[in-house]
Protein backbone atom coordinates (compact mmCIF):
# COMPACT_ATOMS: atom_id res chain seq x y z
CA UNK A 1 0.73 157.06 118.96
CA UNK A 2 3.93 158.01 119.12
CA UNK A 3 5.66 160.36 116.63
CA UNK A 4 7.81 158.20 115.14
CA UNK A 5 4.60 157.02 113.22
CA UNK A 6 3.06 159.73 112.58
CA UNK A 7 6.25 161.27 111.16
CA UNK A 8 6.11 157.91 109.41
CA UNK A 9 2.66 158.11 107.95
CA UNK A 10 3.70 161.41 106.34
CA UNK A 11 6.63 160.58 104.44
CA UNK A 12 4.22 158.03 103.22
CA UNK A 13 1.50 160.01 102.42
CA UNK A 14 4.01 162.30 100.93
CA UNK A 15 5.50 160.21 98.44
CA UNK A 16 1.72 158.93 97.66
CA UNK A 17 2.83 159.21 93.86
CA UNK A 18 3.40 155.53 94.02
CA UNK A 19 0.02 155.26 95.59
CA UNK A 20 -1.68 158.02 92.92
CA UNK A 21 -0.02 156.56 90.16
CA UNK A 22 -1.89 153.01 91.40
CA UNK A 23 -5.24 154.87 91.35
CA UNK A 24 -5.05 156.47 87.61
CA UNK A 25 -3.77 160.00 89.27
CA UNK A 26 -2.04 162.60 88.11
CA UNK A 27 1.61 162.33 90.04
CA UNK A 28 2.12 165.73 89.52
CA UNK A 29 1.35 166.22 93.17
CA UNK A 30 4.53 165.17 94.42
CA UNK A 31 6.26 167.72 96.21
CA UNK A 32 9.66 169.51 96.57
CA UNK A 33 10.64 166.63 98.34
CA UNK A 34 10.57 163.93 95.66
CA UNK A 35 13.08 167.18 93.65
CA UNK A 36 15.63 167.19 96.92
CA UNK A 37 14.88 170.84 97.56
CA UNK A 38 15.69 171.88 101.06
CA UNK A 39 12.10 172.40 103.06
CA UNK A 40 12.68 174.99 106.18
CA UNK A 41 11.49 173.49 109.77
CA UNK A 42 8.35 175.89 109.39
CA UNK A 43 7.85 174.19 105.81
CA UNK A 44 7.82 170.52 107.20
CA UNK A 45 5.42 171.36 110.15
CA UNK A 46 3.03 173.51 108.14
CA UNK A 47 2.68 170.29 105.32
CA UNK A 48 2.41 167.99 108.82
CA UNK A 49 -0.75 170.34 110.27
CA UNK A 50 -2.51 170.52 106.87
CA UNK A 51 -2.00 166.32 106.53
CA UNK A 52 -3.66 166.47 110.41
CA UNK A 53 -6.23 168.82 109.34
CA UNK A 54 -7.71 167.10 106.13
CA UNK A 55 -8.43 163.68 108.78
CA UNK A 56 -5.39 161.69 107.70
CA UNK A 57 -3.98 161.46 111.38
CA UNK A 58 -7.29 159.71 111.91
CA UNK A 59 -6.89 156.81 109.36
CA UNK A 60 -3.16 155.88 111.16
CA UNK A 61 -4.94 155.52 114.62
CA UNK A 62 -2.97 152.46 116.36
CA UNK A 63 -2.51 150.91 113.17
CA UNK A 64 1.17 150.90 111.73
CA UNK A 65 0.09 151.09 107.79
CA UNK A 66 -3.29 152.12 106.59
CA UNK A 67 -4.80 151.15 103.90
CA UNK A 68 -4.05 153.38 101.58
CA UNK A 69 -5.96 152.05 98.80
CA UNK A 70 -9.37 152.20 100.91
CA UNK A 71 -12.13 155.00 99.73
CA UNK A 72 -11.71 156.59 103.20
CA UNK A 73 -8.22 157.19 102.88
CA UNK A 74 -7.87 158.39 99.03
CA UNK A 75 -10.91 160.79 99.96
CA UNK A 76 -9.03 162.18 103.07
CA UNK A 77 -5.84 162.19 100.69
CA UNK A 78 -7.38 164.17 98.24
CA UNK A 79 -8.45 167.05 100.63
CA UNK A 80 -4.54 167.16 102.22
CA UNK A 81 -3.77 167.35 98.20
CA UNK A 82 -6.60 170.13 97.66
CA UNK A 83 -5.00 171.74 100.59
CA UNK A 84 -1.61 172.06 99.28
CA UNK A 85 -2.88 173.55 96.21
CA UNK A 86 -3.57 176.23 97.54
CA UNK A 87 -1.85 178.75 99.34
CA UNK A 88 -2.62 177.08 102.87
CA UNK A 89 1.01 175.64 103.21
CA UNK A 90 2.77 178.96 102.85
CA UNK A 91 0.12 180.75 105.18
CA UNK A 92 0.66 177.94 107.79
CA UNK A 93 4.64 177.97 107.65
CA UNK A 94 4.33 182.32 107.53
CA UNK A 95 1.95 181.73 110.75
CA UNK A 96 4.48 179.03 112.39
CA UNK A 97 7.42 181.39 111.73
CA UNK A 98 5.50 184.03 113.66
CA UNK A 99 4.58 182.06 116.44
CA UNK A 100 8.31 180.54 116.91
CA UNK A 101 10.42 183.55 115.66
CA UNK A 102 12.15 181.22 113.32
CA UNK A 103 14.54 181.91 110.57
CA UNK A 104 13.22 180.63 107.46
CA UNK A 105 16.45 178.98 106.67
CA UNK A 106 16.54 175.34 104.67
CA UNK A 107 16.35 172.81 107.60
CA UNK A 108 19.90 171.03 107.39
CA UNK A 109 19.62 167.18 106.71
CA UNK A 110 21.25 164.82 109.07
């Protein structure tokens, strides 16, 4: 798979308000994204491990859209939500900053 779709499937899965909002969910999920805050690199590739590590990289496989309205995927979904709520995302991007020496500066958009 190649990253352009992965990279895809989480700008998708990251704007899942559409998607929530379809299922009766609160869209209060939505991140700083959806508010045009500036994420930092480490930011963007912590939110990218925890989507990997609640199973969604799984439900992309070869496939270029999932179906997001499937049990499977609203069940994996939920755990990469449950994950951001709590302080996993900022002890990912602290742990990425360490391993990469970064600056945790806003990443600058294109």
């Amino acid at each position: 798979m190649s990253t352009k779709n992965i990279l895809a499937a989480l700008c998708l899965s990251a704007t899942g308000a559409s998607f929530s909002a379809f299922a009766g969910e609160s869209t209060a999920h939505v991140s700083s994204i959806a508010s045009g805050s500036k994420l930092t690199r480490a930011e963007v590739l912590a939110d990218l491990a925890l989507w990997k590590r609640a199973g969604l990289l799984q439900m992309v496989g070869s496939e270029l859209s999932p179906d997001f309205t499937s049990l499977p995927y609203r069940q994996l979904y939920d755990e990469y939500l449950r994950l951001r709520s709590t302080d996993a995302l900022a002890q990912e991007a602290s742990r990425l900053v360490s391993l990469q020496g970064e600056a945790a500066e806003p990443a600058k958009g294109r």
